[in-house]
C-alpha atoms as a PDB file:
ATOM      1  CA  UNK A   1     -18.371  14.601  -8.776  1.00  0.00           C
ATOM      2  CA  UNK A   2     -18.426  14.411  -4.871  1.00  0.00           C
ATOM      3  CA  UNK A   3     -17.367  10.988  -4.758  1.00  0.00           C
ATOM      4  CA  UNK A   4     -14.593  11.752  -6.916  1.00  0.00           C
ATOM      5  CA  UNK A   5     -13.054  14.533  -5.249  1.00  0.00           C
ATOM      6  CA  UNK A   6     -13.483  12.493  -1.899  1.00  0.00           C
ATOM      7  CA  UNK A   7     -11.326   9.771  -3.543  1.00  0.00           C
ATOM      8  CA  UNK A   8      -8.585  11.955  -4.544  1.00  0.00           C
ATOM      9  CA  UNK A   9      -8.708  13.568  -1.022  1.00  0.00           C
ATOM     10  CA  UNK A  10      -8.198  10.435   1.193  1.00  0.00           C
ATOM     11  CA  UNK A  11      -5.345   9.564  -1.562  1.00  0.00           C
ATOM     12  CA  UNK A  12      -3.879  12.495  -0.923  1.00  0.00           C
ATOM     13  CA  UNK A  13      -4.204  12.381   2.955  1.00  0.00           C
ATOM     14  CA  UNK A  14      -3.337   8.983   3.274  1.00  0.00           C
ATOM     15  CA  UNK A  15       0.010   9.246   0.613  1.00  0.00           C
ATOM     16  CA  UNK A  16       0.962  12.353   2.987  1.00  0.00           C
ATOM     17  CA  UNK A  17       0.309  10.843   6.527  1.00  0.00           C
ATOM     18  CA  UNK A  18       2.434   7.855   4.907  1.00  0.00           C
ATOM     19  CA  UNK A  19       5.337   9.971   4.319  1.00  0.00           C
ATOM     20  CA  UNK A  20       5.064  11.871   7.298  1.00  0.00           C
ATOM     21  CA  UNK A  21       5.321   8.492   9.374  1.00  0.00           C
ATOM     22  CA  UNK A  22       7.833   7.297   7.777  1.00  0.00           C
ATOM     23  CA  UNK A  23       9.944  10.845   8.012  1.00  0.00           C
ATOM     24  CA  UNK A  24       9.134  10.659  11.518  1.00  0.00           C
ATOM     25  CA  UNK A  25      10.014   6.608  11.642  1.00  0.00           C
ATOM     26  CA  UNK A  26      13.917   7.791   9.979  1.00  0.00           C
ATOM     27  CA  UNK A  27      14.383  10.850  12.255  1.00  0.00           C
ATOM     28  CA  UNK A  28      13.744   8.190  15.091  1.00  0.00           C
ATOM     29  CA  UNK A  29      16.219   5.972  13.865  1.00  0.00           C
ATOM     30  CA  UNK A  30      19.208   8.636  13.396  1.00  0.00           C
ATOM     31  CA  UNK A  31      18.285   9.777  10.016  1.00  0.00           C
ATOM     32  CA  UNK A  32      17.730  13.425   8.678  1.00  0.00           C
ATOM     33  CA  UNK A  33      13.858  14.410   9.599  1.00  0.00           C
ATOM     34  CA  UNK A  34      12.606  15.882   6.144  1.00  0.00           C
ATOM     35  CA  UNK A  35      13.622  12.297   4.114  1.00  0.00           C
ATOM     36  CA  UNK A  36      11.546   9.053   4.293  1.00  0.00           C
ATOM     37  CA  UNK A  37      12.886   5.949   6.013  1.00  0.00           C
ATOM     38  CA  UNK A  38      13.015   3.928   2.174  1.00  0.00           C
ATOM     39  CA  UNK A  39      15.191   6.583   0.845  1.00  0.00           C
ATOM     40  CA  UNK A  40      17.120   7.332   3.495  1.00  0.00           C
ATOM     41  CA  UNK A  41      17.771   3.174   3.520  1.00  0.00           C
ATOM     42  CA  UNK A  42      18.800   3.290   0.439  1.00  0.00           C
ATOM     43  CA  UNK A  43      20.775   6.180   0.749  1.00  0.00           C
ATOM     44  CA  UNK A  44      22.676   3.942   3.386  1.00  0.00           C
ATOM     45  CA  UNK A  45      22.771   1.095   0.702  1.00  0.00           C
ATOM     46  CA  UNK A  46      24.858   3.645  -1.617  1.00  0.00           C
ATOM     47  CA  UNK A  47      27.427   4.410   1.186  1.00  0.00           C
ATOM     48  CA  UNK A  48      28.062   0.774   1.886  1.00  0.00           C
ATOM     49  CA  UNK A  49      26.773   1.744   5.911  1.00  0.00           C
ATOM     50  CA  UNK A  50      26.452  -1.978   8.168  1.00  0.00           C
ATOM     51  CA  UNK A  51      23.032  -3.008   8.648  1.00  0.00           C
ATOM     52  CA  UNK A  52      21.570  -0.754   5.527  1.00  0.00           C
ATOM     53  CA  UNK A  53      20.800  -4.160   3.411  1.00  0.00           C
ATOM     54  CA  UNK A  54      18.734  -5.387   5.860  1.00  0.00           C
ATOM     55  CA  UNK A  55      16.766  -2.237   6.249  1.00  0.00           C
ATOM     56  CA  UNK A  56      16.418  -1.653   2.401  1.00  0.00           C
ATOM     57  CA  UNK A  57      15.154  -5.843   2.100  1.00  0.00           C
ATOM     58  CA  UNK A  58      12.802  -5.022   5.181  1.00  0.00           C
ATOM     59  CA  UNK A  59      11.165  -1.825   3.140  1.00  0.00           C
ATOM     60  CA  UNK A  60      10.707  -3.203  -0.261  1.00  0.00           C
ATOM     61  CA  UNK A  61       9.374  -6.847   1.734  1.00  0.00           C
ATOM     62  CA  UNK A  62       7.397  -4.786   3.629  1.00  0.00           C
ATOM     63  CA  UNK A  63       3.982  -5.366   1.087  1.00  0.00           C
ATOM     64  CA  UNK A  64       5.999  -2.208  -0.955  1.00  0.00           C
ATOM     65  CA  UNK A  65       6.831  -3.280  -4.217  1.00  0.00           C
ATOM     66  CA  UNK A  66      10.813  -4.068  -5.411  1.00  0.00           C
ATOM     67  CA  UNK A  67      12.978  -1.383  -5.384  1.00  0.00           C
ATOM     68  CA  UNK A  68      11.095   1.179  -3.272  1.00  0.00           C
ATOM     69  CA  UNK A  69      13.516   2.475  -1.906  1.00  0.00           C
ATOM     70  CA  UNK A  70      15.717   2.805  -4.907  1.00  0.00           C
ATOM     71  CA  UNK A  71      12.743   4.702  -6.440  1.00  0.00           C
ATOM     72  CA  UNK A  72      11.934   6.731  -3.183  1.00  0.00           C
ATOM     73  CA  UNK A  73      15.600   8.272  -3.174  1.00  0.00           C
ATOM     74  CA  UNK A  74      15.872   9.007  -6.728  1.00  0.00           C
ATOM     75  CA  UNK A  75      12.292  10.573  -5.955  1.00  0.00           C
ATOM     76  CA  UNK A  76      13.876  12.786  -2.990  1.00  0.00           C
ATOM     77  CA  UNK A  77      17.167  13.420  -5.790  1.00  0.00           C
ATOM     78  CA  UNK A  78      15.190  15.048  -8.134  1.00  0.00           C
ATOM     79  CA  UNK A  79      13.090  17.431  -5.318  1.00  0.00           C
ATOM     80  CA  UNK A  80      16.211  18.196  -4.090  1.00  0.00           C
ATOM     81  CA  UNK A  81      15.866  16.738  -0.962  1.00  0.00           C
ATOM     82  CA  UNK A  82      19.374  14.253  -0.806  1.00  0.00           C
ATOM     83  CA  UNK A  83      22.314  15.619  -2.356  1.00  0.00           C
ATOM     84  CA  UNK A  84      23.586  13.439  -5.458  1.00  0.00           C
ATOM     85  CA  UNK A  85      26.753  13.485  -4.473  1.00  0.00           C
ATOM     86  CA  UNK A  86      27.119  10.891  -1.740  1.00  0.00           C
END
């Protein structure tokens, strides 16, 4: 049972210090501090911003799977963390 709850621990941890880097990664880069860099890209993507392509191709190249950041936003949508309106 030990090994099993250690598992789902370092998921945890690791899933969380991954969002928190990348939160702190898009408030770095002129984005809102509480949203993660691939939604907030793709937020960018929606509102036809310069330069927002590149970041969302960069982000789902990165080793993430296609459309991460497509799935990330819609993710932050439906916490209520991105207004839908855009």
């Amino acid at each position: 049972m030990l090994p099993f709850i250690l598992a789902c621990n370092r998921a945890t941890y690791a899933e969380e210090t991954g969002s928190g880097a990348s939160c702190l990664l898009n408030a770095l880069t002129g984005g809102p501090r509480t949203v993660t860099f691939s939604a907030w890209s793709w937020q960018l993507v929606l509102r036809g911003k310069r330069g927002a392509e590149f970041r969302r191709w960069a982000v789902d190249g990165f080793g993430l799977r296609d459309g991460h950041c497509a799935a990330a936003w819609r993710s932050h949508i439906a916490r209520g963390l991105l207004p839908e309106r855009i």
